[in-house]
Protein backbone atom coordinates (compact mmCIF):
# COMPACT_ATOMS: atom_id res chain seq x y z
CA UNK A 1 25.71 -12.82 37.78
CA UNK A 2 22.78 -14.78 37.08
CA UNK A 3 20.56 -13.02 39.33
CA UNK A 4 21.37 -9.91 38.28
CA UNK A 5 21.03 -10.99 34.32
CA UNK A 6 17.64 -11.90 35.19
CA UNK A 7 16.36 -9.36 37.14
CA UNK A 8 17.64 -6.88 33.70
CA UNK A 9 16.02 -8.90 31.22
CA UNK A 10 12.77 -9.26 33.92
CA UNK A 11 12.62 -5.36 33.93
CA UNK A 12 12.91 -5.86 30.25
CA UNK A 13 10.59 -7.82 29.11
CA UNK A 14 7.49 -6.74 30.62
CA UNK A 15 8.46 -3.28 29.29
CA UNK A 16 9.19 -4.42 25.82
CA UNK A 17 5.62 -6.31 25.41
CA UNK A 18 3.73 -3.38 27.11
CA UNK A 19 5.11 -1.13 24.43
CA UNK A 20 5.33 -3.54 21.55
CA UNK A 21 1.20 -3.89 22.00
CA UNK A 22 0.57 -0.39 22.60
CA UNK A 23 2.61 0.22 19.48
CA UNK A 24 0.37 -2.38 17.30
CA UNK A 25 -2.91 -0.98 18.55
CA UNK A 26 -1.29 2.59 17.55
CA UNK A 27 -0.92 1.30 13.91
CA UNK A 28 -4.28 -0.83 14.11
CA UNK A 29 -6.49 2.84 14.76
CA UNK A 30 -4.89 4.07 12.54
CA UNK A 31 -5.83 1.99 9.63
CA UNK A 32 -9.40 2.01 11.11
CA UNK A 33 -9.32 5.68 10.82
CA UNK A 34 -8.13 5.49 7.28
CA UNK A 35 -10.81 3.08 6.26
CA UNK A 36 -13.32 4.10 8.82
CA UNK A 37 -16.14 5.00 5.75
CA UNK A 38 -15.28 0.80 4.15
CA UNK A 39 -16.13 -0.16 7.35
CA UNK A 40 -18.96 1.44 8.47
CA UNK A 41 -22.95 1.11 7.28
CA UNK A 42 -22.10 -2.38 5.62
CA UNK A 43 -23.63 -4.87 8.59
CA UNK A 44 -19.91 -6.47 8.71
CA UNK A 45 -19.92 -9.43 10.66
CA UNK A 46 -17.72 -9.49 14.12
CA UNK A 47 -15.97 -12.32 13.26
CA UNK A 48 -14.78 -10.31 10.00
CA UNK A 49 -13.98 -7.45 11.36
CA UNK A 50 -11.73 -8.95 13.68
CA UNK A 51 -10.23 -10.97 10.72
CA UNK A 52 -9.30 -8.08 9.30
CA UNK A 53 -7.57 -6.28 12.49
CA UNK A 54 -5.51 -9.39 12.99
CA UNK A 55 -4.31 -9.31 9.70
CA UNK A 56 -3.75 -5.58 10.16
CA UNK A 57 -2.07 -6.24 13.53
CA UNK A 58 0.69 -8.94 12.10
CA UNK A 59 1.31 -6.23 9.07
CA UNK A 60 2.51 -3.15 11.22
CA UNK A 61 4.93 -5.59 13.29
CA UNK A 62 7.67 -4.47 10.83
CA UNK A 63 7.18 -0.77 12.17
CA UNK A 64 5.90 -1.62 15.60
CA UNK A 65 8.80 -4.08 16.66
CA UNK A 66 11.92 -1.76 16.31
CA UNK A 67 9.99 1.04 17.97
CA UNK A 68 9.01 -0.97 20.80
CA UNK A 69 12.53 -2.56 21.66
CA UNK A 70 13.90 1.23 21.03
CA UNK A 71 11.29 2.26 23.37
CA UNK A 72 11.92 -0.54 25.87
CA UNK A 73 15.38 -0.48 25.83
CA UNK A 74 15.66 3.25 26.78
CA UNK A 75 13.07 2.84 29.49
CA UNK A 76 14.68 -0.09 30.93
CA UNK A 77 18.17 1.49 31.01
CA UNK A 78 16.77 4.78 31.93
CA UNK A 79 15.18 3.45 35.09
CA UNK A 80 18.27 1.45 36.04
CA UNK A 81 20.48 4.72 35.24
CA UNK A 82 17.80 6.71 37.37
CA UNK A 83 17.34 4.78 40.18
CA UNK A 84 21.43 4.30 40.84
CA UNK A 85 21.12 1.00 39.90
CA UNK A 86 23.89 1.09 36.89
CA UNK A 87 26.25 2.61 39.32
CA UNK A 88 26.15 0.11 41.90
CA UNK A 89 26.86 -3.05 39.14
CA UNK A 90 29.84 -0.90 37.88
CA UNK A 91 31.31 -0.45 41.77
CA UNK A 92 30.59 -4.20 42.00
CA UNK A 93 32.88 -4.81 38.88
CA UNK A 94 30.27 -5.09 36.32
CA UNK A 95 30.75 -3.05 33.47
CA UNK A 96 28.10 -1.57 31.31
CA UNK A 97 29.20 -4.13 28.38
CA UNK A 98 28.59 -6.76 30.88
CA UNK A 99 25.32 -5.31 31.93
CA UNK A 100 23.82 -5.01 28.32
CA UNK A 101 25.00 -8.92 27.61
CA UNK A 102 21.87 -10.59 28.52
CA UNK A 103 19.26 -7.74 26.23
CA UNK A 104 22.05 -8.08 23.29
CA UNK A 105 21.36 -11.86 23.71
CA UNK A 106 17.35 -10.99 23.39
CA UNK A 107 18.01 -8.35 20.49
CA UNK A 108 20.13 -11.42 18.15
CA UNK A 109 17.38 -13.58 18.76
CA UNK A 110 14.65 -11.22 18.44
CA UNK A 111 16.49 -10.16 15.22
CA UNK A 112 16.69 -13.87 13.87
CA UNK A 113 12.77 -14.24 14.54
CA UNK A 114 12.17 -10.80 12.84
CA UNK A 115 13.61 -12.50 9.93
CA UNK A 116 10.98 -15.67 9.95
CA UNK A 117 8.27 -13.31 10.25
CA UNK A 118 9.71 -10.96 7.07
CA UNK A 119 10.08 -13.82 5.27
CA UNK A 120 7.09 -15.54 5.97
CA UNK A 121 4.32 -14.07 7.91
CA UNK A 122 3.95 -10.93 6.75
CA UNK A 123 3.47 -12.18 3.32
CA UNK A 124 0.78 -14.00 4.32
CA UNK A 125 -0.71 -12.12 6.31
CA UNK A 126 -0.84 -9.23 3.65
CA UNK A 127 -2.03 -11.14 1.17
CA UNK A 128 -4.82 -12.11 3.51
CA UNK A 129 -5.54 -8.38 4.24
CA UNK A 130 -5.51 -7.05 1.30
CA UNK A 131 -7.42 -9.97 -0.57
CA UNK A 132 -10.21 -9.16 2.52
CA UNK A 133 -9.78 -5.69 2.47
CA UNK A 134 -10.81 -5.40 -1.43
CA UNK A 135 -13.91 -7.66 -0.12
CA UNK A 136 -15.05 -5.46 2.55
CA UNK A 137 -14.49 -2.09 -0.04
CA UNK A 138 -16.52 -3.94 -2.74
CA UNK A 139 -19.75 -5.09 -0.23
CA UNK A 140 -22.39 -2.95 -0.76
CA UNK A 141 -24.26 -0.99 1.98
CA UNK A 142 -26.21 -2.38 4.70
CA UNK A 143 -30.13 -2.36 3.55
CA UNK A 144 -30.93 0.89 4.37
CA UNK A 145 -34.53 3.00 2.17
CA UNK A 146 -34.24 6.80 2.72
CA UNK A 147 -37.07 9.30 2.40
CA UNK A 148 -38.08 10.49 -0.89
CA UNK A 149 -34.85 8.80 -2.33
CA UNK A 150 -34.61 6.31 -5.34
CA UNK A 151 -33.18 3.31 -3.73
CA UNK A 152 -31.59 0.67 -6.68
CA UNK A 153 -28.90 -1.62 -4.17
CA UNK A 154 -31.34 -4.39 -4.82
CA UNK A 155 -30.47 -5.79 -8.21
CA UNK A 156 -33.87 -5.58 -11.05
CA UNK A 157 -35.78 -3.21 -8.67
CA UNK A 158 -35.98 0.25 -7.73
CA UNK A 159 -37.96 1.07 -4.57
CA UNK A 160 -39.22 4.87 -3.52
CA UNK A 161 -40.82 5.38 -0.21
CA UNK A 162 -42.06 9.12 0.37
CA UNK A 163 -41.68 8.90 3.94
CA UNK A 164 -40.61 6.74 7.17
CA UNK A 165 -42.64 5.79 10.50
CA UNK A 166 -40.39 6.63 13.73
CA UNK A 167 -40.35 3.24 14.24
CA UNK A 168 -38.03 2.69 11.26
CA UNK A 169 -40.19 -0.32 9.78
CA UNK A 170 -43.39 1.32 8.66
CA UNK A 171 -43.84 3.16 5.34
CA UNK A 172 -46.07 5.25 3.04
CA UNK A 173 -46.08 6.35 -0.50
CA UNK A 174 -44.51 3.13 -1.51
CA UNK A 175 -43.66 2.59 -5.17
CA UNK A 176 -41.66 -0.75 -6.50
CA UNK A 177 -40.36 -0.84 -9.99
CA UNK A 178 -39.89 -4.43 -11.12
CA UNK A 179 -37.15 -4.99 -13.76
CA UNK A 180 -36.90 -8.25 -13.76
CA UNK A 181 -38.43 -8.61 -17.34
CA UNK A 182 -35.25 -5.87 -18.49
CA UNK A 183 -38.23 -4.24 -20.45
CA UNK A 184 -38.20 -0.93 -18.67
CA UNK A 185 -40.52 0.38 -16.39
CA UNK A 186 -43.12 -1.89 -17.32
CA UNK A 187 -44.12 -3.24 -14.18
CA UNK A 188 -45.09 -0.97 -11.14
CA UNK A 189 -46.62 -1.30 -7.82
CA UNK A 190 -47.70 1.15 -6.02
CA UNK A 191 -49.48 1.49 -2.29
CA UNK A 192 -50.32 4.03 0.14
CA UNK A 193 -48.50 1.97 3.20
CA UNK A 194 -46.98 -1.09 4.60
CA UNK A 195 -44.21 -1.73 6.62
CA UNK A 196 -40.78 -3.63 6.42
CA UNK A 197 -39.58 -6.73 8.68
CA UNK A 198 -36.41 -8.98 8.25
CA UNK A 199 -37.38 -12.42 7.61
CA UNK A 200 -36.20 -15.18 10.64
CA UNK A 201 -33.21 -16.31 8.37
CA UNK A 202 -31.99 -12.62 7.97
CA UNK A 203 -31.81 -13.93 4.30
CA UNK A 204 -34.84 -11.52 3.02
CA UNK A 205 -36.58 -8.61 3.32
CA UNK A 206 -40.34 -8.63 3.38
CA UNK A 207 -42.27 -5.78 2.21
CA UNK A 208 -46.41 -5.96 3.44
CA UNK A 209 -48.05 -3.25 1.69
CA UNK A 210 -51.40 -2.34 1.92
CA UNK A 211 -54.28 -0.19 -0.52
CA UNK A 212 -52.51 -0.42 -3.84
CA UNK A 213 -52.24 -0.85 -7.42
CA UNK A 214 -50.38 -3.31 -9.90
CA UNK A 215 -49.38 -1.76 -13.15
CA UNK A 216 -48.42 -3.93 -16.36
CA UNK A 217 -47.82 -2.77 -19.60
CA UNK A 218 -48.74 -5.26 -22.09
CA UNK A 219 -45.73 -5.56 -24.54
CA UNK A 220 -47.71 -7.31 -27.57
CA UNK A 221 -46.57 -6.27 -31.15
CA UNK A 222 -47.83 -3.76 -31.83
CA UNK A 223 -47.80 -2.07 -28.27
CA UNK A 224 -45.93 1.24 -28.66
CA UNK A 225 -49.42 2.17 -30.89
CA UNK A 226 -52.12 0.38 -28.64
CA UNK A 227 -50.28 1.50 -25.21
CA UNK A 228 -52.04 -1.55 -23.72
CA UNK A 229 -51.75 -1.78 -19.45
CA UNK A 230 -53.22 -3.92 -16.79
CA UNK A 231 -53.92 -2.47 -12.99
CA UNK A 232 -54.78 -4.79 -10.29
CA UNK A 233 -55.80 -3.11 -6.95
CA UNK A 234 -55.03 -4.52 -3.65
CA UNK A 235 -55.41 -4.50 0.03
CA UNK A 236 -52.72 -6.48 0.87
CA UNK A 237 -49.87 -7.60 -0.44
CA UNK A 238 -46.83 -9.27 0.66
CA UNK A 239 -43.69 -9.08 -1.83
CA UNK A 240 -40.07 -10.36 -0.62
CA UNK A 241 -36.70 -9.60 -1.64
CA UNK A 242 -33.46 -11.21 -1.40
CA UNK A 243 -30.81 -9.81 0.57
CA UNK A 244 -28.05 -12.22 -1.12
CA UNK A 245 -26.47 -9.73 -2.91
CA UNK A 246 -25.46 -7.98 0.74
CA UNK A 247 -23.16 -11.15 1.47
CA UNK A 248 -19.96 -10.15 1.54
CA UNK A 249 -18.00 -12.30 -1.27
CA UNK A 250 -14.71 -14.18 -0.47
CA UNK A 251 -12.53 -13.48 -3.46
CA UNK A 252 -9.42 -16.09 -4.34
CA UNK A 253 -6.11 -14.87 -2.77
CA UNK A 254 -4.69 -15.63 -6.27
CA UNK A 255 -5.46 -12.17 -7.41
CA UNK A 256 -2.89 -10.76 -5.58
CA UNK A 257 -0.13 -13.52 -5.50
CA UNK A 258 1.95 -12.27 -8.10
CA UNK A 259 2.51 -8.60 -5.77
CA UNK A 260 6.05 -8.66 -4.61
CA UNK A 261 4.38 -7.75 -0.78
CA UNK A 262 2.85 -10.96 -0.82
CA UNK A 263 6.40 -12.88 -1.74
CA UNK A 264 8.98 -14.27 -0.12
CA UNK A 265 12.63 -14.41 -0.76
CA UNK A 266 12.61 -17.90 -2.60
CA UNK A 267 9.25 -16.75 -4.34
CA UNK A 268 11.02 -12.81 -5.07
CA UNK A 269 14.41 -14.32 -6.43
CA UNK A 270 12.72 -16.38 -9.00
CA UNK A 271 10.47 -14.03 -9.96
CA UNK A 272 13.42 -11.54 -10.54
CA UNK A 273 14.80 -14.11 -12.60
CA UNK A 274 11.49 -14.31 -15.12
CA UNK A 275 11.76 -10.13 -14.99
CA UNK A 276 15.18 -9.85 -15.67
CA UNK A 277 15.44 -12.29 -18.53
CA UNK A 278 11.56 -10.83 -20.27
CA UNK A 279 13.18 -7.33 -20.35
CA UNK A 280 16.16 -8.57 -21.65
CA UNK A 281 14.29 -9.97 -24.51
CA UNK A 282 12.17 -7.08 -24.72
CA UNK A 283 14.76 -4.74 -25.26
CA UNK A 284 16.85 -6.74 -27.73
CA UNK A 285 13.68 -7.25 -29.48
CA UNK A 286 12.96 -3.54 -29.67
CA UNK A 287 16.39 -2.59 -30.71
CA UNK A 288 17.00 -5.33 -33.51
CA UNK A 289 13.29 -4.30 -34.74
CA UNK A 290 14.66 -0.59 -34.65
CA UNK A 291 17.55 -1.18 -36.63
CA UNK A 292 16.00 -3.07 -38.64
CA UNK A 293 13.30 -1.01 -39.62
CA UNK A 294 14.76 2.45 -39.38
CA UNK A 295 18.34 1.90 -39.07
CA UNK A 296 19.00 1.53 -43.02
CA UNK A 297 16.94 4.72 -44.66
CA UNK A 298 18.81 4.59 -47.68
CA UNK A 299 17.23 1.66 -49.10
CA UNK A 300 13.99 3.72 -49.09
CA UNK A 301 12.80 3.47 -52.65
CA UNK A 302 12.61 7.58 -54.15
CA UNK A 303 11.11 8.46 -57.48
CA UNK A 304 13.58 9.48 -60.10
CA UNK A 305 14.09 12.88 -60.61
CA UNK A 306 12.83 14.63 -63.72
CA UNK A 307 14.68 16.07 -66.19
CA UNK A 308 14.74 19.60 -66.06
CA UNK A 309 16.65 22.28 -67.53
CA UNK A 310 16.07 24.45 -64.73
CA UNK A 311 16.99 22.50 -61.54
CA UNK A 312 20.38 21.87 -60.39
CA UNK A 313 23.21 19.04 -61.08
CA UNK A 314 22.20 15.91 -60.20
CA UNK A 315 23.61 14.49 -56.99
CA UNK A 316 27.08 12.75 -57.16
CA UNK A 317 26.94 9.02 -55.75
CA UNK A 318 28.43 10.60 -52.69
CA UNK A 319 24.89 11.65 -51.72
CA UNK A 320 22.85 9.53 -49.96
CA UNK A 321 19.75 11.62 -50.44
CA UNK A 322 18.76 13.00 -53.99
CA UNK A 323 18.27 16.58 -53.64
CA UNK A 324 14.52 18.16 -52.85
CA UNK A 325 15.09 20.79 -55.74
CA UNK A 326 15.07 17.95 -58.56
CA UNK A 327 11.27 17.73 -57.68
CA UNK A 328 8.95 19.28 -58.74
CA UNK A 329 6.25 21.01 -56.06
CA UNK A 330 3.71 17.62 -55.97
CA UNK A 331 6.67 14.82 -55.34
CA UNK A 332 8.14 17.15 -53.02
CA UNK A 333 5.40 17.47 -50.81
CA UNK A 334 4.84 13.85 -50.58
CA UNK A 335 8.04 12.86 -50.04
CA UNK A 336 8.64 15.93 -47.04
CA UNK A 337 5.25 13.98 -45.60
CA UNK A 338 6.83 10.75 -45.96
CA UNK A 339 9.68 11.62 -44.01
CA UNK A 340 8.04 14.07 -41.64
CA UNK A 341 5.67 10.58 -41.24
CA UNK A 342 8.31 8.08 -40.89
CA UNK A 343 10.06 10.32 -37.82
CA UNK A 344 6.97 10.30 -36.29
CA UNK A 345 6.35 7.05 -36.53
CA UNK A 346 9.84 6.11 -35.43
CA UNK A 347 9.54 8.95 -32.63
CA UNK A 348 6.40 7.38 -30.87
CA UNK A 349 7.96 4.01 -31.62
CA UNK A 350 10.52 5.01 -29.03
CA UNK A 351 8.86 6.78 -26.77
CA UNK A 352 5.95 3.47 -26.07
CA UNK A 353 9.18 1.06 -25.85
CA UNK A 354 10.60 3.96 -23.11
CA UNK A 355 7.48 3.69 -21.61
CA UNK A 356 7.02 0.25 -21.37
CA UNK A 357 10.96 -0.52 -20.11
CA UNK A 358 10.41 1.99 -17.79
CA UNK A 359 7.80 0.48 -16.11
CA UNK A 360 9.46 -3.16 -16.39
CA UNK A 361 12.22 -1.63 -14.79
CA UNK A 362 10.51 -0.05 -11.85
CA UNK A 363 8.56 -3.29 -11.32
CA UNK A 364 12.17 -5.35 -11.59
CA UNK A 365 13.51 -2.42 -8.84
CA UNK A 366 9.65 -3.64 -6.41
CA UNK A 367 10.81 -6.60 -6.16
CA UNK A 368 14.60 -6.15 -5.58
CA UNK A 369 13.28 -3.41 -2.81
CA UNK A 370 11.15 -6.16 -1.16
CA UNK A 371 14.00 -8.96 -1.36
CA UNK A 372 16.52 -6.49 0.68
CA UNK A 373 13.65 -5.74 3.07
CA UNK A 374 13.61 -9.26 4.00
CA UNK A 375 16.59 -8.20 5.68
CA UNK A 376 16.36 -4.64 7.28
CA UNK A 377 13.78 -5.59 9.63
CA UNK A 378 16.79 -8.03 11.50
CA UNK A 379 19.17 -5.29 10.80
CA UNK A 380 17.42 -2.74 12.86
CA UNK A 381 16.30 -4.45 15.68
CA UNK A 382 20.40 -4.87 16.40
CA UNK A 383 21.06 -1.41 15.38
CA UNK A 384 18.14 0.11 17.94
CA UNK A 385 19.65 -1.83 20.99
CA UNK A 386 23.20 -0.28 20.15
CA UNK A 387 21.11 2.89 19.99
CA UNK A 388 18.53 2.31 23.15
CA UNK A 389 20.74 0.50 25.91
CA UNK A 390 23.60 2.90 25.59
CA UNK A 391 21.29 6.12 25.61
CA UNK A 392 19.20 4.92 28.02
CA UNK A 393 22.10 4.57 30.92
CA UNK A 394 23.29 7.93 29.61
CA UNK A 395 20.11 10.05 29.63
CA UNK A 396 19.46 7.92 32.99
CA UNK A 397 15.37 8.96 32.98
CA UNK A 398 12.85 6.14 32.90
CA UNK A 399 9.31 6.40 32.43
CA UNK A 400 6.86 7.42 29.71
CA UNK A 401 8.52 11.00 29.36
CA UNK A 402 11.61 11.59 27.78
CA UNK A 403 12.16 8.68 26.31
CA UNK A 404 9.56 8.53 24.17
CA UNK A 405 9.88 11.61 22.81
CA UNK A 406 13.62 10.33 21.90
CA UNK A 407 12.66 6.94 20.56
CA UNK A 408 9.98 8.41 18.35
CA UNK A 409 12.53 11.06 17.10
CA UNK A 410 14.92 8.05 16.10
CA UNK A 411 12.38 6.21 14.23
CA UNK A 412 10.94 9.35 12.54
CA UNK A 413 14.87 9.92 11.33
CA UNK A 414 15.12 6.00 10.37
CA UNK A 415 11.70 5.98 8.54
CA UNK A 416 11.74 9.02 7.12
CA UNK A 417 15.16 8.28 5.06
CA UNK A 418 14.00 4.54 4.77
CA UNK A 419 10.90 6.06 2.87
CA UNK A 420 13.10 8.97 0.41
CA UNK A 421 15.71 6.41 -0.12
CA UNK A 422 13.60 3.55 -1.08
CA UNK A 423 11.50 5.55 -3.65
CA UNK A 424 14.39 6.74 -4.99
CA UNK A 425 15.99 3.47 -5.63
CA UNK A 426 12.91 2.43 -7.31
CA UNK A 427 12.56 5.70 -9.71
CA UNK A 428 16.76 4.55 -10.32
CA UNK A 429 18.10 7.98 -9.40
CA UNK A 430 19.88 5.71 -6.37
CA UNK A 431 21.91 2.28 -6.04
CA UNK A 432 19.20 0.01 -4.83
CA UNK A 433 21.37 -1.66 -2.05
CA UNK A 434 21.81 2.11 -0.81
CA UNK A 435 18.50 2.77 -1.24
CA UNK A 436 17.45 0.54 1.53
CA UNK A 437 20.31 -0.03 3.28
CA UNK A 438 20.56 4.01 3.81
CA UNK A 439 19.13 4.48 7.14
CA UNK A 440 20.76 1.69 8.51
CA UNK A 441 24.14 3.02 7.47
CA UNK A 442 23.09 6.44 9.38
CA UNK A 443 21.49 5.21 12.43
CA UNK A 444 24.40 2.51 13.12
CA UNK A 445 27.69 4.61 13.67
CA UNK A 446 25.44 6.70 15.97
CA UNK A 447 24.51 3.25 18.03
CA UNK A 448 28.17 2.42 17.59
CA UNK A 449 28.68 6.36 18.85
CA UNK A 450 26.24 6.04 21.75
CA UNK A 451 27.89 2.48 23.23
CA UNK A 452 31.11 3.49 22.97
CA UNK A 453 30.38 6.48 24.82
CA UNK A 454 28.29 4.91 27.65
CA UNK A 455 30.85 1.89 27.95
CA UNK A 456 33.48 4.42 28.65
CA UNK A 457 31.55 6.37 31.03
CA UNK A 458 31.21 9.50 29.33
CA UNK A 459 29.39 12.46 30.54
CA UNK A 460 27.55 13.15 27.32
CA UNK A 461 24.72 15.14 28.71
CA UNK A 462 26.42 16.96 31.07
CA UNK A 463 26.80 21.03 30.48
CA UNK A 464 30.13 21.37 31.76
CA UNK A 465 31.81 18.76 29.99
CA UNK A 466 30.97 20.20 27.31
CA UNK A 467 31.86 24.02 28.26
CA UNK A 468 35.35 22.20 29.03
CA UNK A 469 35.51 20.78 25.68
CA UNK A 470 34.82 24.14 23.61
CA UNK A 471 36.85 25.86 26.24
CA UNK A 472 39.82 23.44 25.25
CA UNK A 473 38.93 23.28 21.16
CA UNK A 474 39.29 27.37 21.15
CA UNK A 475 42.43 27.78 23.65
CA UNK A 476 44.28 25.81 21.24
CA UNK A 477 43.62 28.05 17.82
């Protein structure tokens, strides 16, 4: 039995990390294809790019690992089931139960290591990508002067060159405006050529221009009358600028350490804790204040009435409002804009405390959604082996074909109402521990379905058994 356990998990295991990788680099294009223009044109270093791809790599494990083992598993079980293999364990006595034992074994254990990695990588690791990724969108463009455009990257200048040389480095129609003085275009430079170089650090950029002209406006007191300039001519020149401000800039992680992504479940129940009790407060606060404020409109102070021969009775005590007619046209006015002002005020009152509990409350409903994800990523690595190892001996076809067409319908289905649920639970049109618990509460009677089914021996595929079924269903009504 030994053998045979490890010659299933052998066939396993090579398939499980062939598609497990393939799955990663799936996810890892695609975030270079989503952030292909952050990337590009900014002279990133190697070592940072590939910083950022590892990050990006340990991030899609949550979607890449139950997709591989439900890809594996099918494969594995579909080549055993095609190949006769299955058959001959169950006329040696070995049931398909007994058969799945050893990749069950692999699934608990790859569930309880899924955990670890929910818990504590992946918060890490995004934290790390996102911190670097908000670098690499902030760095500026590699230094790069365009024909007849304005170029102002490098900070207190602004540098025009009318044209290019093919070989990239030489230039003509060169024309520098210096603002380091923050005076305006004061100071100028201008030069019919010259030609760029990097300097041997790859710190600077050195400019060598030749036949020009220094302008300087002379900014005495009474300048803006006199107009006052110098101009220096030149043959050559040499003026260097500092490429500093092209470094990309290491921001602290602590930016982002309050995001429930970056979290973990010791880190997300205490912060829950500080949420729960500030909105609490918030909305006692708010509705004492209300009360308070608004709650008792009788004791607003009213002019008295005057006497009038004309208007009606004077309100019994019974009243609680003296009567509009026992105005005249002025005080009646005012006091219709005092109330129309106080409802107003007591209407957007309201509506900025909805506002801001609504948004407490969808933060509150983040970080319950992230503490409950903790655990779904464990869940479904048990639920896609109840779903892969039994389909796999029933469909009984191995290779790239069919079954991925089957496992990427399955986790289409499981993401898919992962994502609707999930937002919903956060909006609060749905029980959060439904929300997120909701595919896996789909997907598992259909593993359970699909085991109990292939444990039995059931033809579940097969055409005629179910012609026989039907035929049966419709004799008896």
């Amino acid at each position: 039995m030994k053998k045979l356990y490890r010659y299933i998990t052998k066939s396993f295991l090579g398939t499980f990390l062939l598609t497990f990788f393939i799955v990663v680099f799936v996810w890892v294009m695609q975030f270079v294809w989503l952030y292909v223009d952050d990337l590009v044109g900014k002279g990133l270093e190697f070592k940072i790019i590939a910083e950022l791809l590892f990050y990006t790599s340990i991030t899609a494990i949550p979607m890449s690992l139950p997709l591989a083992l439900l890809l594996a598993l099918l494969m594995c079980f579909g080549n055993l089931g095609e190949h006769y293999e299955l058959v001959a364990m169950k006329a040696s006595g070995v049931s398909m139960w007994r058969s799945m034992r050893p990749l069950l074994y692999f699934s608990l254990m790859l569930s309880v290591m899924a955990f670890f990695i929910s818990n504590s990588l992946i918060p890490i690791a995004t934290l790390k990508w996102r911190t670097l990724l908000t670098d690499v969108q902030r760095q500026k463009l590699a230094f790069n002067i365009k024909e007849g455009v304005f170029y102002k990257d490098i900070e207190n200048y602004v540098i025009y060159v009318e044209k290019k040389g093919k070989d990239g480095s030489s230039i003509y129609g060169v024309k520098i405006y210096d603002h380091t003085d923050h005076t305006g275009n004061t100071k100028i430079i201008s030069a019919d050529s010259g030609y760029m170089a990097m300097s041997p650090n790859q710190r600077n950029i050195l400019f060598t221009l030749y036949n020009g002209y220094n302008y300087t406006d002379i900014t005495t007191d009474n300048y803006k009358e006199t107009r006052p300039f110098e101009r220096m001519s030149f043959k050559q020149e040499q003026i260097k600028f500092s490429l500093a401000s092209f470094d990309l800039t290491r921001s602290s992680e602590d930016m982002y350490k309050s995001y429930q992504q970056m979290m973990n479940i010791r880190q997300l129940s205490a912060s829950l804790d500080s949420l729960e009790r500030r909105f609490d407060s918030k909305q006692d606060a708010f509705t004492t204040g209300f009360e308070r404020r608004w709650g008792n409109y009788n004791s607003l102070s009213l002019p008295e009435p005057r006497p009038d021969t004309t208007m009606v009775a004077a309100p019994t005590r019974e009243l609680r409002w003296p009567l509009l007619e026992n105005y005249d046209g002025e005080t009646r006015a005012a006091l219709v804009n005092m109330s129309v002002g106080s409802a107003q005020n007591a209407k957007d009152n309201v509506s900025f405390n909805k506002m801001d509990l609504s948004a407490q409350t969808e933060n509150i409903n983040k970080h319950k959604k992230e503490w409950h994800k903790k655990f779904t990523l464990s869940i479904a690595c048990i639920i896609f082996f109840f779903i892969g190892a039994p389909l796999g001996s029933i469909i009984r076809k191995g290779g790239l074909g069919l079954p991925v067409v089957i496992s990427v319908a399955f986790f289409i289905i499981y993401h898919l109402i992962s994502t609707i649920a999930e937002r919903m639970a956060v909006f609060g049109d749905l029980n959060m521990f439904l929300g997120v618990w909701l595919s896996s509460l789909v997907l598992l009677p259909v593993g359970l379905f699909f085991t109990f089914k292939a444990t039995t021996d059931a033809a579940l595929f097969d055409g005629d058994s179910w012609k026989k079924f039907f035929k049966r269903l419709f004799s008896k009504q």
